[in-house]
PDB file of N, CA and C in Angstrom:
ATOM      1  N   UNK A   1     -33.450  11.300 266.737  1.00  0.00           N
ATOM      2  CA  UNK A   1     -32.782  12.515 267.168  1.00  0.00           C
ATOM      3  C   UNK A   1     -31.788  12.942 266.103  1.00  0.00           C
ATOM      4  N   UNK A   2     -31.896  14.712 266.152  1.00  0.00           N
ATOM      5  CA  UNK A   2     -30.531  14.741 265.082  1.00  0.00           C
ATOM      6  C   UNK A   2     -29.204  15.505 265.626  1.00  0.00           C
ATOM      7  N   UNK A   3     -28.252  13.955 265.895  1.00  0.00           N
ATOM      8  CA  UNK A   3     -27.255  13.952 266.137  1.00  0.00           C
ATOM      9  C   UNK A   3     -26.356  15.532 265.882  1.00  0.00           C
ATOM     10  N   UNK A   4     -26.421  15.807 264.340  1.00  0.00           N
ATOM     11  CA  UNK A   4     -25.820  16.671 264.117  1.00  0.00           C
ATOM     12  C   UNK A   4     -26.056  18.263 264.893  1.00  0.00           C
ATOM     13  N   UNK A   5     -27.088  18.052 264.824  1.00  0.00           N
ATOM     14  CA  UNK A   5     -27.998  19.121 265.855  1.00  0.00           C
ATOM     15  C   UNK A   5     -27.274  19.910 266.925  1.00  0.00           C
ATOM     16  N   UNK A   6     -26.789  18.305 267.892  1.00  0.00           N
ATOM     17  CA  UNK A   6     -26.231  18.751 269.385  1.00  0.00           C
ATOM     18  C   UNK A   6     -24.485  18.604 268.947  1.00  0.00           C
ATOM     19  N   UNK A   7     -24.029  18.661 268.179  1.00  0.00           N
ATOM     20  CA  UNK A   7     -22.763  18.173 267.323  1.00  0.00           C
ATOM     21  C   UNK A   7     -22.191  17.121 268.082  1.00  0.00           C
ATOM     22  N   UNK A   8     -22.887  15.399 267.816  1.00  0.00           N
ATOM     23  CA  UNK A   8     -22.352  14.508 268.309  1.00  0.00           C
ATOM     24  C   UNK A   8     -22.673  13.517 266.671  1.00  0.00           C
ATOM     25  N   UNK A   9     -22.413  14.076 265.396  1.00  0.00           N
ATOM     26  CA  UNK A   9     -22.740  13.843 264.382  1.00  0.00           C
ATOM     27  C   UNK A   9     -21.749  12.383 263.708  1.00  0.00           C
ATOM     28  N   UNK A  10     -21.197  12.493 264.592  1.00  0.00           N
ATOM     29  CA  UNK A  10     -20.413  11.037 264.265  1.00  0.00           C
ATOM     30  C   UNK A  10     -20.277  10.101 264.689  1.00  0.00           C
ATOM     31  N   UNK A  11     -20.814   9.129 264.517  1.00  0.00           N
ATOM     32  CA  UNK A  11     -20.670   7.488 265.390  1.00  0.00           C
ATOM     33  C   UNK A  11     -20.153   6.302 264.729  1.00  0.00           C
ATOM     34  N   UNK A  12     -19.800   5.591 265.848  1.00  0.00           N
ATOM     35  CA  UNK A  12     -18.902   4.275 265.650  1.00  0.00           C
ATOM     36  C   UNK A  12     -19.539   3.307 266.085  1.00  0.00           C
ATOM     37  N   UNK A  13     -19.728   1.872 266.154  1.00  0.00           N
ATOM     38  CA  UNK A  13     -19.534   0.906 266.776  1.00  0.00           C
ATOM     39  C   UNK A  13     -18.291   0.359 267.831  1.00  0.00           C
ATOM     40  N   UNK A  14     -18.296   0.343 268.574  1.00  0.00           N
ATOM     41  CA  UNK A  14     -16.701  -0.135 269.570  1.00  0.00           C
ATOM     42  C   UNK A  14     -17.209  -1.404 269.774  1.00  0.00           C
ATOM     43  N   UNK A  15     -16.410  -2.661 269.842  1.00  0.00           N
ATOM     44  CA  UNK A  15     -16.365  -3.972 270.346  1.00  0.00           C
ATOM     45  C   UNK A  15     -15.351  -3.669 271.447  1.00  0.00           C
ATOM     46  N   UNK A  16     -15.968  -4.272 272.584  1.00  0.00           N
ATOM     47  CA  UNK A  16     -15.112  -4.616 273.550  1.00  0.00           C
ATOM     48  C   UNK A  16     -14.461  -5.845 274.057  1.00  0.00           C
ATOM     49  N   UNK A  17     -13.286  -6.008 274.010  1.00  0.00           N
ATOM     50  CA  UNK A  17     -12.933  -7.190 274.890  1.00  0.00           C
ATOM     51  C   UNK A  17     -12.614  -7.048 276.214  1.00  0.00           C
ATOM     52  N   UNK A  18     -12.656  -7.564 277.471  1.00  0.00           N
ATOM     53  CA  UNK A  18     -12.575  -7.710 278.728  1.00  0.00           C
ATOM     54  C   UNK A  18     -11.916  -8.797 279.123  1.00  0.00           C
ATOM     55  N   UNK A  19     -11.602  -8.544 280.696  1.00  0.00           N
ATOM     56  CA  UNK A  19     -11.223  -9.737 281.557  1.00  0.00           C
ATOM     57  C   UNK A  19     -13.021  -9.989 281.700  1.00  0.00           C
ATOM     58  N   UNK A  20     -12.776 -11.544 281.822  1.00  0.00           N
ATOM     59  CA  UNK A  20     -14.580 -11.795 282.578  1.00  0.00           C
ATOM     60  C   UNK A  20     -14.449 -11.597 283.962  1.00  0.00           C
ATOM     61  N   UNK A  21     -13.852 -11.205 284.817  1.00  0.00           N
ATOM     62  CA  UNK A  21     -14.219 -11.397 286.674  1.00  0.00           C
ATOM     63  C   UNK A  21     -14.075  -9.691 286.591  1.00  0.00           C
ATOM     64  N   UNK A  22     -13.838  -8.827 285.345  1.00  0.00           N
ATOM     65  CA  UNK A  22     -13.981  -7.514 285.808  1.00  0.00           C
ATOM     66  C   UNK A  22     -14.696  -6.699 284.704  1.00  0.00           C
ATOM     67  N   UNK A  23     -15.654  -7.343 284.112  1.00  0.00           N
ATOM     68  CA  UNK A  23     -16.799  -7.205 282.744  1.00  0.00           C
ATOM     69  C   UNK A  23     -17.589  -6.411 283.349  1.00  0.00           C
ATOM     70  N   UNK A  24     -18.233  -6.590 284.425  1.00  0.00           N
ATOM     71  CA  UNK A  24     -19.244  -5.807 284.798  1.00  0.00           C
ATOM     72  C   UNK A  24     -18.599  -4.673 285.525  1.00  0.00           C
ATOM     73  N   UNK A  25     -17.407  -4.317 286.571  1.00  0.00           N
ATOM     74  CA  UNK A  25     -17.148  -3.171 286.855  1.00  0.00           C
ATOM     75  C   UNK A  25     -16.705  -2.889 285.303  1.00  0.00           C
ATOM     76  N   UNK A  26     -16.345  -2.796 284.244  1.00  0.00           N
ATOM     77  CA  UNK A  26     -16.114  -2.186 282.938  1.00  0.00           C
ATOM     78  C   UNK A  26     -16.890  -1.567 282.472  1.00  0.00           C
ATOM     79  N   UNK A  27     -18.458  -2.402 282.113  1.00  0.00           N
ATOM     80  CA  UNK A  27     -19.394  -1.664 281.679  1.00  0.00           C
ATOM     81  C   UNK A  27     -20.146  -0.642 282.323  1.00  0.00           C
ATOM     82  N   UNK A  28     -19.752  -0.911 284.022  1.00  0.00           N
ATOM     83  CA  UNK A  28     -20.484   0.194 284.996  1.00  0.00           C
ATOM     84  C   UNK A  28     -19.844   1.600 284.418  1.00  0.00           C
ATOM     85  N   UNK A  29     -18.368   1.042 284.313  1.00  0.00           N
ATOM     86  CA  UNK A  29     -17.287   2.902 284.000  1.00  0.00           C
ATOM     87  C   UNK A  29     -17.655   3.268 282.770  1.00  0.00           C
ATOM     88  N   UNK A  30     -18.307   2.466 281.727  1.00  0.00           N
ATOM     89  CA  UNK A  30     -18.199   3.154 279.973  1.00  0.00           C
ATOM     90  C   UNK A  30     -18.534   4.474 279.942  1.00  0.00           C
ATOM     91  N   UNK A  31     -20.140   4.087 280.448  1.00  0.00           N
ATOM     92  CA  UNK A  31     -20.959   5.672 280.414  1.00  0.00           C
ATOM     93  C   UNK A  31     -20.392   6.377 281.207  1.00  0.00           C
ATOM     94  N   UNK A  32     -19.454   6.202 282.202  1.00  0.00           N
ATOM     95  CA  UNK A  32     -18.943   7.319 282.613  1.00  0.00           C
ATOM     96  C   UNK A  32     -17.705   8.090 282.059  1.00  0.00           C
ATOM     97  N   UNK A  33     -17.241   7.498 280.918  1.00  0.00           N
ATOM     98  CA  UNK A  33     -16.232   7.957 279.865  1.00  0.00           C
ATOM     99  C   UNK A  33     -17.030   8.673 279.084  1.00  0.00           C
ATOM    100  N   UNK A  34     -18.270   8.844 278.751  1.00  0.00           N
ATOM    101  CA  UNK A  34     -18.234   9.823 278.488  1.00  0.00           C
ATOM    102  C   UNK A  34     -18.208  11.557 278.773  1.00  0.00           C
ATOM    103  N   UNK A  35     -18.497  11.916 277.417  1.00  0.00           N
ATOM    104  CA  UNK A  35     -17.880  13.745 277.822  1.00  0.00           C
ATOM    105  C   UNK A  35     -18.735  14.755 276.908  1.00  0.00           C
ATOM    106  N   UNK A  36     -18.482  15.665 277.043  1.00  0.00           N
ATOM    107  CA  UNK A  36     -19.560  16.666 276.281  1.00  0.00           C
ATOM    108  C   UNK A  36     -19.408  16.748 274.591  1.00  0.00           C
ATOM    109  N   UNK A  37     -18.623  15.711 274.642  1.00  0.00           N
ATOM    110  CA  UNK A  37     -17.703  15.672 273.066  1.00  0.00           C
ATOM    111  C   UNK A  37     -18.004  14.474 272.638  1.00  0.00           C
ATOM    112  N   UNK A  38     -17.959  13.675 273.649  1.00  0.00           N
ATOM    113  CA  UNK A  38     -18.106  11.912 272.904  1.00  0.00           C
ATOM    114  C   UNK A  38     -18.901  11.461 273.857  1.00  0.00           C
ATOM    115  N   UNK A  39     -19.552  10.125 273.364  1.00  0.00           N
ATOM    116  CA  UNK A  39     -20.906   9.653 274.738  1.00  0.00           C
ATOM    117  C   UNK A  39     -20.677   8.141 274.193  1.00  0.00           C
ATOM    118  N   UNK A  40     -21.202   7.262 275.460  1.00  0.00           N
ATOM    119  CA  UNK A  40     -21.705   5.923 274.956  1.00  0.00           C
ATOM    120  C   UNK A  40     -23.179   6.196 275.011  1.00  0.00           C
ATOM    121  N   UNK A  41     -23.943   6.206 273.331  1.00  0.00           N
ATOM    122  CA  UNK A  41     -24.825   6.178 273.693  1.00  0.00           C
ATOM    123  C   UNK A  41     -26.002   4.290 273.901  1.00  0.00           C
ATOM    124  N   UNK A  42     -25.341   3.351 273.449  1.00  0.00           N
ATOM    125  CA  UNK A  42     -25.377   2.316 273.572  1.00  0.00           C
ATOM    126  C   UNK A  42     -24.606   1.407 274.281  1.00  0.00           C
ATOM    127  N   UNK A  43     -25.091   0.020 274.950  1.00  0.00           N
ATOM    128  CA  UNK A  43     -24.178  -0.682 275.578  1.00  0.00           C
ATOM    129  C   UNK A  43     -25.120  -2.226 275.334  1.00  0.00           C
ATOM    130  N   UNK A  44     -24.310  -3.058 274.710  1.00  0.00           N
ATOM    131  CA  UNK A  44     -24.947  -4.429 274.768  1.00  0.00           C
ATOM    132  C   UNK A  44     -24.250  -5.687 274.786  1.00  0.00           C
ATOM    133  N   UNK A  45     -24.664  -6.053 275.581  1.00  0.00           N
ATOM    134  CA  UNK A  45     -23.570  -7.291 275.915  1.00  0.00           C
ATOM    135  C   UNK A  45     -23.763  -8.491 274.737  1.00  0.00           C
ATOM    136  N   UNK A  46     -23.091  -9.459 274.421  1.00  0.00           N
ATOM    137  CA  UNK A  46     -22.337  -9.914 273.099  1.00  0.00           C
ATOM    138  C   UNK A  46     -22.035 -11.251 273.424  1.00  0.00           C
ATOM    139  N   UNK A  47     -22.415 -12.043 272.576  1.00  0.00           N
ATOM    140  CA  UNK A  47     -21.892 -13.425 272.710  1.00  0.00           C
ATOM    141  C   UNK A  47     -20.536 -13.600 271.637  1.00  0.00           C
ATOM    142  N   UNK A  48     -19.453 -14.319 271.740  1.00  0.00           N
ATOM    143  CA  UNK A  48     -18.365 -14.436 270.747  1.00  0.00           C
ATOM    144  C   UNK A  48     -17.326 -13.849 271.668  1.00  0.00           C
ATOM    145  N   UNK A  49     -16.411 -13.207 270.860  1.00  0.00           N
ATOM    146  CA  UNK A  49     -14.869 -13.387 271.120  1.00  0.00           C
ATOM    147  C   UNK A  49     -14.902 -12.008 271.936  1.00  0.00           C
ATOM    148  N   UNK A  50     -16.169 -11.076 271.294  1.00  0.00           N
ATOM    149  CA  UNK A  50     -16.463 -10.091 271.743  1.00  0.00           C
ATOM    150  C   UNK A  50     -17.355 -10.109 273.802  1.00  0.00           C
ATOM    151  N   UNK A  51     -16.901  -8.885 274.293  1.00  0.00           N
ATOM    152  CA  UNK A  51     -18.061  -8.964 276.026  1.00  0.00           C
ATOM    153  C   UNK A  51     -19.386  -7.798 275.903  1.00  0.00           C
ATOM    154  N   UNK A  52     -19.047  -6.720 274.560  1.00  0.00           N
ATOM    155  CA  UNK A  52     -19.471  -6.123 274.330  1.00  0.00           C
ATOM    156  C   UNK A  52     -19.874  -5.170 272.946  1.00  0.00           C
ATOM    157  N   UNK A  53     -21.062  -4.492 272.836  1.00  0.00           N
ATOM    158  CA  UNK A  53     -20.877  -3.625 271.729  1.00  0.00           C
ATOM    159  C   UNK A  53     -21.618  -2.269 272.087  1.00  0.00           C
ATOM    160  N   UNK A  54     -20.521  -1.537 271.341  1.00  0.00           N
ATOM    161  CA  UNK A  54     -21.101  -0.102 272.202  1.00  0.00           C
ATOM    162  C   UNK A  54     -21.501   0.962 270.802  1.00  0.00           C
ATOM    163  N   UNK A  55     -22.881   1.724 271.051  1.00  0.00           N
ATOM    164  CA  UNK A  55     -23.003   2.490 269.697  1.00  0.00           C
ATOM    165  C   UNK A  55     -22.071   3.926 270.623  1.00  0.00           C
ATOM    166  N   UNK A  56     -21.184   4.577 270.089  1.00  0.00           N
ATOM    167  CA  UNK A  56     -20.963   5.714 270.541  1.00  0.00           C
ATOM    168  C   UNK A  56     -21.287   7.005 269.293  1.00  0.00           C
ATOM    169  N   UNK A  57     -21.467   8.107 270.145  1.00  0.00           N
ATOM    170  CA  UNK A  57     -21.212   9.346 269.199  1.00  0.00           C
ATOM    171  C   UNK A  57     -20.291  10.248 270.015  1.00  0.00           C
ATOM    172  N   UNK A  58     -19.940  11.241 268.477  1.00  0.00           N
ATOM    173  CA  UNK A  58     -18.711  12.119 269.061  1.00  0.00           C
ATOM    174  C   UNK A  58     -19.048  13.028 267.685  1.00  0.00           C
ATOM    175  N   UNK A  59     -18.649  14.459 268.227  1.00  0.00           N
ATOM    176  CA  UNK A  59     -18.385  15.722 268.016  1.00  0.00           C
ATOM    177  C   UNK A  59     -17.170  15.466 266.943  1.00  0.00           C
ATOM    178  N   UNK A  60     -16.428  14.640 266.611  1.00  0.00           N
ATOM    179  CA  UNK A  60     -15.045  14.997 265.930  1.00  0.00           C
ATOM    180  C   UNK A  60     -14.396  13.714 266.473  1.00  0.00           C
ATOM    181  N   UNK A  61     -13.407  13.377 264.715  1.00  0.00           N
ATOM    182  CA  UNK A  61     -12.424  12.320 265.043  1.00  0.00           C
ATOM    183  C   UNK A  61     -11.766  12.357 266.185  1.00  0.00           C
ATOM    184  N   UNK A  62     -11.296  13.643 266.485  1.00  0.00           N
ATOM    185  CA  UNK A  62     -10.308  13.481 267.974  1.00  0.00           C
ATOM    186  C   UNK A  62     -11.026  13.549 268.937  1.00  0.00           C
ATOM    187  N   UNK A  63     -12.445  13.681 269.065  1.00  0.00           N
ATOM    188  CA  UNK A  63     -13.071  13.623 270.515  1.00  0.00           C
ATOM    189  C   UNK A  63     -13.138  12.069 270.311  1.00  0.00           C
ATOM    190  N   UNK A  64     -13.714  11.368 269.318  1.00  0.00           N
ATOM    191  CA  UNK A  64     -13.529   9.654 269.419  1.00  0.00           C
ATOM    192  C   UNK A  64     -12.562   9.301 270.113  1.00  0.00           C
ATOM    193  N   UNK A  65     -11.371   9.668 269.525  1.00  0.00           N
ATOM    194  CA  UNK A  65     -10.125   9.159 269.776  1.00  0.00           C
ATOM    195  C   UNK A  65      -9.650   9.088 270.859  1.00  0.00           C
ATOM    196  N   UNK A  66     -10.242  10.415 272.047  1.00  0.00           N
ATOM    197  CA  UNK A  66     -10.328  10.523 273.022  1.00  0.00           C
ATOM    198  C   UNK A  66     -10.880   9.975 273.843  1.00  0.00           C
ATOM    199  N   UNK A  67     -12.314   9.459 273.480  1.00  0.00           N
ATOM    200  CA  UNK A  67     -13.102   8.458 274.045  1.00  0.00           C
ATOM    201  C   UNK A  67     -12.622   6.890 274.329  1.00  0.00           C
ATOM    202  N   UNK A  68     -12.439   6.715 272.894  1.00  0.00           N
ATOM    203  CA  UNK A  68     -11.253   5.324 272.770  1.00  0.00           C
ATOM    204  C   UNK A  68     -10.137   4.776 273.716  1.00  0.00           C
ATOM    205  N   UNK A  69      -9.616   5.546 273.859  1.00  0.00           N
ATOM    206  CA  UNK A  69      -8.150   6.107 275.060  1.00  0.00           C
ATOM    207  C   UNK A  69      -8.631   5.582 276.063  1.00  0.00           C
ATOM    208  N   UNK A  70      -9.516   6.534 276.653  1.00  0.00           N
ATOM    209  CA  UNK A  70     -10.379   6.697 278.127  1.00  0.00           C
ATOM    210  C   UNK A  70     -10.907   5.346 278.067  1.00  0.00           C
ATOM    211  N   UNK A  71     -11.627   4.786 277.403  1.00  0.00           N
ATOM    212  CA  UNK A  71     -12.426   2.824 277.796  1.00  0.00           C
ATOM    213  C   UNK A  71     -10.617   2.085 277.497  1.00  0.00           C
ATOM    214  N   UNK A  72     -10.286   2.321 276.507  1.00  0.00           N
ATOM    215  CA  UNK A  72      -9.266   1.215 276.895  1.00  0.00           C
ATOM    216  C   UNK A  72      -8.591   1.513 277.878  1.00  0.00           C
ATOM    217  N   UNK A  73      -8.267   2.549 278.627  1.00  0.00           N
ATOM    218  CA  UNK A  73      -7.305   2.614 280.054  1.00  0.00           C
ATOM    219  C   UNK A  73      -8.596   2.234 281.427  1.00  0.00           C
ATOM    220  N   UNK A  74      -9.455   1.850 280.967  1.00  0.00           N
ATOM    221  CA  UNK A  74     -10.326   1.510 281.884  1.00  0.00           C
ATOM    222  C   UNK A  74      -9.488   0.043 282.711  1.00  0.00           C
ATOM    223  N   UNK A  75      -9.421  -0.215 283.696  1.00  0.00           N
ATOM    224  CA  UNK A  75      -9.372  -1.847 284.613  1.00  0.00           C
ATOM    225  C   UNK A  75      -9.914  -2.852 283.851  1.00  0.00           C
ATOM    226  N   UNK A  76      -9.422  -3.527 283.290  1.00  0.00           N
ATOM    227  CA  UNK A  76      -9.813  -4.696 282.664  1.00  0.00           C
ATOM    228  C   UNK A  76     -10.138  -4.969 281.275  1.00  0.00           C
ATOM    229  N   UNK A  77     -10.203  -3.707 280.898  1.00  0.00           N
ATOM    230  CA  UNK A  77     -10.181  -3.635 279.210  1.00  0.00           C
ATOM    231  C   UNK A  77      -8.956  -4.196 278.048  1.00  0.00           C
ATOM    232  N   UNK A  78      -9.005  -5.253 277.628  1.00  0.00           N
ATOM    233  CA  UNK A  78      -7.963  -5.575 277.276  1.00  0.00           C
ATOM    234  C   UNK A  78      -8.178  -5.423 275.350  1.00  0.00           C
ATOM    235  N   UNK A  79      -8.836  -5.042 274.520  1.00  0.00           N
ATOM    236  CA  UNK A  79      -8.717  -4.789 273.443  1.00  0.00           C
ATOM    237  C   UNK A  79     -10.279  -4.414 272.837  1.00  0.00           C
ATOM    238  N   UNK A  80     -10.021  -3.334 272.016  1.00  0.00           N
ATOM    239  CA  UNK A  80     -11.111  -2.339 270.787  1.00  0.00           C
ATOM    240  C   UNK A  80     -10.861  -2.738 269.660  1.00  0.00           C
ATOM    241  N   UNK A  81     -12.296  -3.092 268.712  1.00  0.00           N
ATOM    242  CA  UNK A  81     -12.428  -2.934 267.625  1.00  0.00           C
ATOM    243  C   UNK A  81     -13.272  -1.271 267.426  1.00  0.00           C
ATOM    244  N   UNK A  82     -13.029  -0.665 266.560  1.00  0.00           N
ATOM    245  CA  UNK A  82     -13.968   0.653 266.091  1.00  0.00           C
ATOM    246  C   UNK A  82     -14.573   0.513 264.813  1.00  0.00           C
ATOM    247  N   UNK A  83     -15.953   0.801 264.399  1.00  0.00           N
ATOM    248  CA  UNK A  83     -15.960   0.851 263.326  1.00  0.00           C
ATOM    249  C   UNK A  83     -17.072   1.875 262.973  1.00  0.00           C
ATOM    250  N   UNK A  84     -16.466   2.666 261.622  1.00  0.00           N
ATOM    251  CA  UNK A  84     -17.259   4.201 262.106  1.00  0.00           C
ATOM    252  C   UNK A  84     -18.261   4.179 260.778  1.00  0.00           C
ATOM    253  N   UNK A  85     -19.078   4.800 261.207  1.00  0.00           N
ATOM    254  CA  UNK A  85     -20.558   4.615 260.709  1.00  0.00           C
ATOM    255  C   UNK A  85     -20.269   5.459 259.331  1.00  0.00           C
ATOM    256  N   UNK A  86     -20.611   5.238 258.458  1.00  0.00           N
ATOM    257  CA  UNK A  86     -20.478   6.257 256.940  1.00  0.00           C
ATOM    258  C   UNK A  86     -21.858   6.604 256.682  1.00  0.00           C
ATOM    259  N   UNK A  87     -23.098   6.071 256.578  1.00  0.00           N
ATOM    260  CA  UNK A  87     -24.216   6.361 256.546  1.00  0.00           C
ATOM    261  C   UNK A  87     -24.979   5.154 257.073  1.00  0.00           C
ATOM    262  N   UNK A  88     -26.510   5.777 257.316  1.00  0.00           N
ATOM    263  CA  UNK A  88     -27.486   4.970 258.128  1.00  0.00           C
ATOM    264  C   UNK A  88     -29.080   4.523 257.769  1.00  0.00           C
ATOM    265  N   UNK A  89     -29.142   3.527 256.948  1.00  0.00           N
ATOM    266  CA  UNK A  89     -30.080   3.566 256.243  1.00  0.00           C
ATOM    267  C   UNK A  89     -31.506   2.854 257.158  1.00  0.00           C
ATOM    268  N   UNK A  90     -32.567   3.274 257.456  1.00  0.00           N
ATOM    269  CA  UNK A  90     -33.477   2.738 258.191  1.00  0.00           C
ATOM    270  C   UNK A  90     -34.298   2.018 257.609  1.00  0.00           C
ATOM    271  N   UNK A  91     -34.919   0.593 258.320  1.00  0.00           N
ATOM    272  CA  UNK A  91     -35.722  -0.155 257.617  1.00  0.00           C
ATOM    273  C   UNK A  91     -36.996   0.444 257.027  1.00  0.00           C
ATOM    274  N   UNK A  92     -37.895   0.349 255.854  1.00  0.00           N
ATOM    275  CA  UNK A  92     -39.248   0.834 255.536  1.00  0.00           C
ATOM    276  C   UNK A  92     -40.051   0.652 256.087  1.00  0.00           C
ATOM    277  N   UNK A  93     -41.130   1.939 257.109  1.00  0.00           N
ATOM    278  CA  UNK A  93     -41.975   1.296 257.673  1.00  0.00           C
ATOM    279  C   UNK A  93     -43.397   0.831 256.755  1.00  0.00           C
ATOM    280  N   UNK A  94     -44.319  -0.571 256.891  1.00  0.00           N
ATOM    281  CA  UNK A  94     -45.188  -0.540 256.417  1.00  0.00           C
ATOM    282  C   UNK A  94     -46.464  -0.566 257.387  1.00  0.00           C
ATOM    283  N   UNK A  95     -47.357  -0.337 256.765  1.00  0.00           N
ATOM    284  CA  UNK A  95     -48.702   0.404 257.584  1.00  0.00           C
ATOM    285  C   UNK A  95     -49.942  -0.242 257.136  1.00  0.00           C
TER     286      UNK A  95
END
């Protein structure tokens, strides 16, 4: 899909940290943080220090930023890593 298209041309990685007895109501609310500006369009749960990793896109640094806000004031969210995509190189397909 091209992102830029629907102007959600910018994406991040988010790591999530959580409480564990409230991990799963967390990940139920993500997708619902999003907005017509920013989306989770990924959600995958994570072994390590991390409970989660989320691919998001967004329209603009401050719609991220906005997004960001909104999951960490979520119940049980206790700390974000972000890390924002600069380019995206796809593996070669062979045939």
């Amino acid at each position: 899909m091209d992102w830029s298209a629907v102007d959600l041309g910018l994406c991040a990685f988010v790591s999530v940290q959580a409480d564990h007895d409230q991990l799963a109501k967390v990940i139920d609310r993500l997708f619902a943080a999003s907005t017509d500006e920013a989306m989770v369009e990924e959600c995958h749960r994570v072994t390590g220090q991390w409970c989660a990793l989320l691919k998001v896109r967004a329209a603009s640094s401050l719609a991220l930023q906005q997004l960001l806000d909104d999951i960490m004031s979520l119940e049980g969210v206790r700390q974000l890593v972000t890390t924002i995509v600069l380019s995206s190189v796809e593996a070669a397909r062979t045939s």
